[in-house]
C-alpha atoms as a PDB file:
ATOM      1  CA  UNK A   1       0.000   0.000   0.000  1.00  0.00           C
ATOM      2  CA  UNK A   2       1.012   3.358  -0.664  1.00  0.00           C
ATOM      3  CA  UNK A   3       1.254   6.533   1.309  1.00  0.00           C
ATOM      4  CA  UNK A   4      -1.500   9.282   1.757  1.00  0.00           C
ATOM      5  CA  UNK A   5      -1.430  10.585  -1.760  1.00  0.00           C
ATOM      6  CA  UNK A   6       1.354   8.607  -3.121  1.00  0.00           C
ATOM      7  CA  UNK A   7      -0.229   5.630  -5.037  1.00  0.00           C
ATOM      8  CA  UNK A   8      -0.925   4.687  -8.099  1.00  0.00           C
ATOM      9  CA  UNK A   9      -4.623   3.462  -8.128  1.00  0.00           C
ATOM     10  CA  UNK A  10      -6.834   5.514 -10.871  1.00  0.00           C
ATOM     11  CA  UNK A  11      -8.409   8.780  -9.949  1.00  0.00           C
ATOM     12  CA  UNK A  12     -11.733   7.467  -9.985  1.00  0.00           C
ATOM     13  CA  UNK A  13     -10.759   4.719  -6.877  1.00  0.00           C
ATOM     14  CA  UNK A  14      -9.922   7.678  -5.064  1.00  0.00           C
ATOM     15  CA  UNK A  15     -12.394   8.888  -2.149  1.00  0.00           C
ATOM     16  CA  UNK A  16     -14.478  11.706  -2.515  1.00  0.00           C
ATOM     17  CA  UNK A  17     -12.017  13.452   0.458  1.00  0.00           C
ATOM     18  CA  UNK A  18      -9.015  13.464  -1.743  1.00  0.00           C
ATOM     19  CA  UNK A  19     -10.858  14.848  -4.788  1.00  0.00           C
ATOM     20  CA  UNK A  20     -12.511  17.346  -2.752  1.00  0.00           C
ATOM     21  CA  UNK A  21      -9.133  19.506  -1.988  1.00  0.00           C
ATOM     22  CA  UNK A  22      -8.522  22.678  -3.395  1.00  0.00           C
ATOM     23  CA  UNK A  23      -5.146  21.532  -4.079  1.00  0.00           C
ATOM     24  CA  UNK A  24      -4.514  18.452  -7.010  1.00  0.00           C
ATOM     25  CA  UNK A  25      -2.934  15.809  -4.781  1.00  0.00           C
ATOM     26  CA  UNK A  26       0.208  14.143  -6.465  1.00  0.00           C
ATOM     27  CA  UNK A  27      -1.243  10.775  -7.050  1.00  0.00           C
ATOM     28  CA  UNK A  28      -0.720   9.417 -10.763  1.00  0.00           C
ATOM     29  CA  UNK A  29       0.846  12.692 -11.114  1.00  0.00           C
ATOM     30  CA  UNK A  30       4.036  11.857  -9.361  1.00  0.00           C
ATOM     31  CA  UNK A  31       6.453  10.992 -12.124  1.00  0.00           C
ATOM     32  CA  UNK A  32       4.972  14.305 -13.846  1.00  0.00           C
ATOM     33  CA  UNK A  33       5.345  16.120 -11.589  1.00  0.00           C
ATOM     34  CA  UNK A  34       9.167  15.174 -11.031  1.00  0.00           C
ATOM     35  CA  UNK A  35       9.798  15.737 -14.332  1.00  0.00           C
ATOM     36  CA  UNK A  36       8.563  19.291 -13.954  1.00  0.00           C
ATOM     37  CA  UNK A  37      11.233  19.936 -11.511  1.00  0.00           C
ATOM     38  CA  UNK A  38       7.826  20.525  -9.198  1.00  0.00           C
ATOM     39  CA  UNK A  39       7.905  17.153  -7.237  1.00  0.00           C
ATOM     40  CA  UNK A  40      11.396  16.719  -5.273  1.00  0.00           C
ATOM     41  CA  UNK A  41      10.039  13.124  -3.932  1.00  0.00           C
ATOM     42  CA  UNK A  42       7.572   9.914  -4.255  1.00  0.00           C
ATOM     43  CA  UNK A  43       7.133   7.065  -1.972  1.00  0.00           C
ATOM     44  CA  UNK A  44       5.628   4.170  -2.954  1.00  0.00           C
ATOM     45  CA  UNK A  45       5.221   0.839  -0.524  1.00  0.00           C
ATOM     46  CA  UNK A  46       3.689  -1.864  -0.313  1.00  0.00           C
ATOM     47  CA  UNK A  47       5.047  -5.630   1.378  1.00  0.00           C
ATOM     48  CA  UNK A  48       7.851  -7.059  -0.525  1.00  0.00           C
ATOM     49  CA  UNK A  49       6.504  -8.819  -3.787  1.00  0.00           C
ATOM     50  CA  UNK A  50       3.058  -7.655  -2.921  1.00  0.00           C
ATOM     51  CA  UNK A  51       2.814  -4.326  -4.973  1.00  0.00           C
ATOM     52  CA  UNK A  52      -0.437  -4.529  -7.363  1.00  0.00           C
ATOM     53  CA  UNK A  53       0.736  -5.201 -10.949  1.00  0.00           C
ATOM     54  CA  UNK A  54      -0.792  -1.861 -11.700  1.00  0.00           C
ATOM     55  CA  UNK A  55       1.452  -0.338  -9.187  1.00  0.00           C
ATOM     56  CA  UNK A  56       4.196  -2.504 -11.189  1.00  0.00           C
ATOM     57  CA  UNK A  57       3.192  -0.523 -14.154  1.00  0.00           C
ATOM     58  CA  UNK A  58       3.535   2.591 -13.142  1.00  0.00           C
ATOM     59  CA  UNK A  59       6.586   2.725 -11.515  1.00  0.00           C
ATOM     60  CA  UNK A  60       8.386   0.949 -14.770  1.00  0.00           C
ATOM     61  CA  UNK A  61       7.522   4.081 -16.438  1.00  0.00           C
ATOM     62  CA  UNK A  62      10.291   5.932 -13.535  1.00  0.00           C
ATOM     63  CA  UNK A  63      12.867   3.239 -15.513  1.00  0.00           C
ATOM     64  CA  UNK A  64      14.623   5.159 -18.188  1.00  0.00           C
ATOM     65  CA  UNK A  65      14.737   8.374 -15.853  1.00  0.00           C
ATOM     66  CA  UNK A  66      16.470   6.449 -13.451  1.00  0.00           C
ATOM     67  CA  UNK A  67      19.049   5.070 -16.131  1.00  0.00           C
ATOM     68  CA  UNK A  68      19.444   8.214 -17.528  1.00  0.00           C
ATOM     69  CA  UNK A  69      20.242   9.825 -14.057  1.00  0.00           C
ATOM     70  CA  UNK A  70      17.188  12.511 -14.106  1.00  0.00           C
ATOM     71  CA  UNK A  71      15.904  10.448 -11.359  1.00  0.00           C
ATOM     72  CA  UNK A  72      17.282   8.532  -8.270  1.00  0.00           C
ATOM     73  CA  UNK A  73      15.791   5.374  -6.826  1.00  0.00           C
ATOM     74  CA  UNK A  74      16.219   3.727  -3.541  1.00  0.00           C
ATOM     75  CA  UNK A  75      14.845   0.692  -2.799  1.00  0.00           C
ATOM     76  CA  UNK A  76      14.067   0.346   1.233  1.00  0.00           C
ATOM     77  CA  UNK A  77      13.066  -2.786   2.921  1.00  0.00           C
ATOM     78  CA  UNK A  78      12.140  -3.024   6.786  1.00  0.00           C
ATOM     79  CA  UNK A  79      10.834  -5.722   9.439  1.00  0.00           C
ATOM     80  CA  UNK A  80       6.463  -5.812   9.645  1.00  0.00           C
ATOM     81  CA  UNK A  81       5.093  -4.283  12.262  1.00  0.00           C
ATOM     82  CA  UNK A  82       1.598  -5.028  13.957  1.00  0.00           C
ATOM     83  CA  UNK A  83      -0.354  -8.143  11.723  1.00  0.00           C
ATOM     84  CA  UNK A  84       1.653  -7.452   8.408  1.00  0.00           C
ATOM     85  CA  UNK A  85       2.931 -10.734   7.993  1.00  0.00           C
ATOM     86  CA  UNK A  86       5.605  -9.957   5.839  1.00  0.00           C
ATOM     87  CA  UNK A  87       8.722  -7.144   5.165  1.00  0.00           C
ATOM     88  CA  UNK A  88       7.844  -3.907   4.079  1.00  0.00           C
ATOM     89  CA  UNK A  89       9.154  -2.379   0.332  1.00  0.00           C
ATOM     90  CA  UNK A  90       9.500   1.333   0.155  1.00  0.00           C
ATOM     91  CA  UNK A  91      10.788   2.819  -2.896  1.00  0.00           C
ATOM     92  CA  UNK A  92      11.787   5.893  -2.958  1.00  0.00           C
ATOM     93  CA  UNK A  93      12.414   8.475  -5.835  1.00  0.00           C
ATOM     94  CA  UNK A  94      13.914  11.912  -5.306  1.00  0.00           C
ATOM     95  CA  UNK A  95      15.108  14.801  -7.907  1.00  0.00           C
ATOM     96  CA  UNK A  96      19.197  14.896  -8.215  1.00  0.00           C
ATOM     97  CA  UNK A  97      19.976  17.430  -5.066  1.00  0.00           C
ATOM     98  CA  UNK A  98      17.133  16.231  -3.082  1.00  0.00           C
ATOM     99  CA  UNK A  99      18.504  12.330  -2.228  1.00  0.00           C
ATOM    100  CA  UNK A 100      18.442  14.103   1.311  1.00  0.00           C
ATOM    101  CA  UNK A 101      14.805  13.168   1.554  1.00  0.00           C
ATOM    102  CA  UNK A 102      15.103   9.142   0.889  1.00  0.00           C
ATOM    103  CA  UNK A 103      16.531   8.920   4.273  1.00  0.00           C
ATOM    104  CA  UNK A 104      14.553  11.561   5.719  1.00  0.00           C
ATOM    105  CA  UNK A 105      11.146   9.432   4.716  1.00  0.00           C
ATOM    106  CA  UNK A 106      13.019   6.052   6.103  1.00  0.00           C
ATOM    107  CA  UNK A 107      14.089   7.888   9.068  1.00  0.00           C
ATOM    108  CA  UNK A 108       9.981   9.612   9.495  1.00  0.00           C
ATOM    109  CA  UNK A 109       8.330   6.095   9.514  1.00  0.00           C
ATOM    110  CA  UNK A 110      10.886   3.758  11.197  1.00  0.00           C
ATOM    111  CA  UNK A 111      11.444   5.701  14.129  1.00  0.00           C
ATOM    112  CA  UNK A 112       7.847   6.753  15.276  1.00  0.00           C
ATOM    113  CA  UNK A 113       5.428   4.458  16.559  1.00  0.00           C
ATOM    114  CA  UNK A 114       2.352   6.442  16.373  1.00  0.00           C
ATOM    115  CA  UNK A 115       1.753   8.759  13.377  1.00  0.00           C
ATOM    116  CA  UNK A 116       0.528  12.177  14.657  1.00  0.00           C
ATOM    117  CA  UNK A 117      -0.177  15.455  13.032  1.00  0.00           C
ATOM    118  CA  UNK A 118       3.154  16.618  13.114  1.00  0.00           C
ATOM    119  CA  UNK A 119       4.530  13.713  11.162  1.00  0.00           C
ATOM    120  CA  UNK A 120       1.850  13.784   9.111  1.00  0.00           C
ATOM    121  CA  UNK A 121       2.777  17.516   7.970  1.00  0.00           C
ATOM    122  CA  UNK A 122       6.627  16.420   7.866  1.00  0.00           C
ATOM    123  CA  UNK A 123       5.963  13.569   5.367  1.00  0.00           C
ATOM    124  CA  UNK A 124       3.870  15.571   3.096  1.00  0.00           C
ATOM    125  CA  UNK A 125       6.598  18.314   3.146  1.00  0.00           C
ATOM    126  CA  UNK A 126       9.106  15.886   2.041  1.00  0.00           C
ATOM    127  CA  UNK A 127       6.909  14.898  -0.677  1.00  0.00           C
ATOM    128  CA  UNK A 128       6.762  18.278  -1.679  1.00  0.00           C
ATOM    129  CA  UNK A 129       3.299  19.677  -0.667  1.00  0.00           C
ATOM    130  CA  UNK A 130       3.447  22.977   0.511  1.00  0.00           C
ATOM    131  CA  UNK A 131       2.620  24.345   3.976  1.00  0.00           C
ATOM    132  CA  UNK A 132      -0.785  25.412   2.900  1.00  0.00           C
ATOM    133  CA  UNK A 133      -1.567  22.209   1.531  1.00  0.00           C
ATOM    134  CA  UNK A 134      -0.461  20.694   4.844  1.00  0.00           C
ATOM    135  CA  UNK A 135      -1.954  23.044   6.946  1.00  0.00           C
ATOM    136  CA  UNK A 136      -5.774  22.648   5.095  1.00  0.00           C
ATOM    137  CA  UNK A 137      -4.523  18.246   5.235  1.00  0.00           C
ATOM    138  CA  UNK A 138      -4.170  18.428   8.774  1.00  0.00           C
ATOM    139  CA  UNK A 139      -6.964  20.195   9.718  1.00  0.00           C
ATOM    140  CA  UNK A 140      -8.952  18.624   6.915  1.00  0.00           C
ATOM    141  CA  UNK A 141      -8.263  14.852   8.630  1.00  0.00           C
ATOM    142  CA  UNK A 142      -7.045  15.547  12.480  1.00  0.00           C
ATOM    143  CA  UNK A 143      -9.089  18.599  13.700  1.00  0.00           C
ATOM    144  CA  UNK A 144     -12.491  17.694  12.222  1.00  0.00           C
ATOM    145  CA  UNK A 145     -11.760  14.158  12.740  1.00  0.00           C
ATOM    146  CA  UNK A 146     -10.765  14.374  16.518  1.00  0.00           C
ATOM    147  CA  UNK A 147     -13.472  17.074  17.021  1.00  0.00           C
END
């Protein structure tokens, strides 16, 4: 499974809440995006060998801008936590300069627990929402949601 915003299912699989925003959310825009020079990150995971074949897809399209060095690609793989049975694959792509963020996003979700607000806004800064964006996300999902 992907992160918040960071898969590659169609648009029209995508709840109401995300198509609601008054922002486009990055997902099946990511390697776009990149490309653009507007995207410095994308996260993908899923359990190792369990990424949907359209997942597989989509991510084979990163390929050639990963050979070609327009793109960097890290490949992450960490113990299951909770009922996952089996060892979690992130993959990681960052902009040339912005590498920084691969172990930033490893670092985010292997050393908390608990996800909160504030990691929630740190994530989607790495993947290159802005603070507004993050600020209308958090209140969007924690505030109204814990009110």
């Amino acid at each position: 499974m992907a992160d918040i915003g960071e898969t590659a299912y169609p648009a029209v699989m995508l709840p109401n809440l995300l198509r609601s925003l008054p922002y486009l959310v990055h997902t099946n825009r990511e390697l776009g995006l990149m490309l653009a020079g507007e995207k410095p990150l994308a996260s993908f995971v899923d359990g190792k060998g369990r990424f949907p074949e359209v997942v597989v897809r989509y991510l084979r399209l990163f390929d050639r801008h990963v050979a070609n060095g327009r793109i960097l690609r890290r490949d992450h793989y960490s113990d299951a936590f909770g009922v996952t049975p089996y060892v979690k694959h992130r993959i990681l792509f960052a902009l040339p300069g912005e590498e920084w963020r691969m172990q930033a996003m490893i670092d985010l979700h292997e050393g908390h627990a608990a996800w909160s607000p504030e990691l929630e806004r740190r994530e989607r800064g790495l993947l290159g929402y802005a603070d507004w964006m993050n600020d209308y996300w958090v209140q969007l999902v924690y505030v109204h949601r814990d009110a």
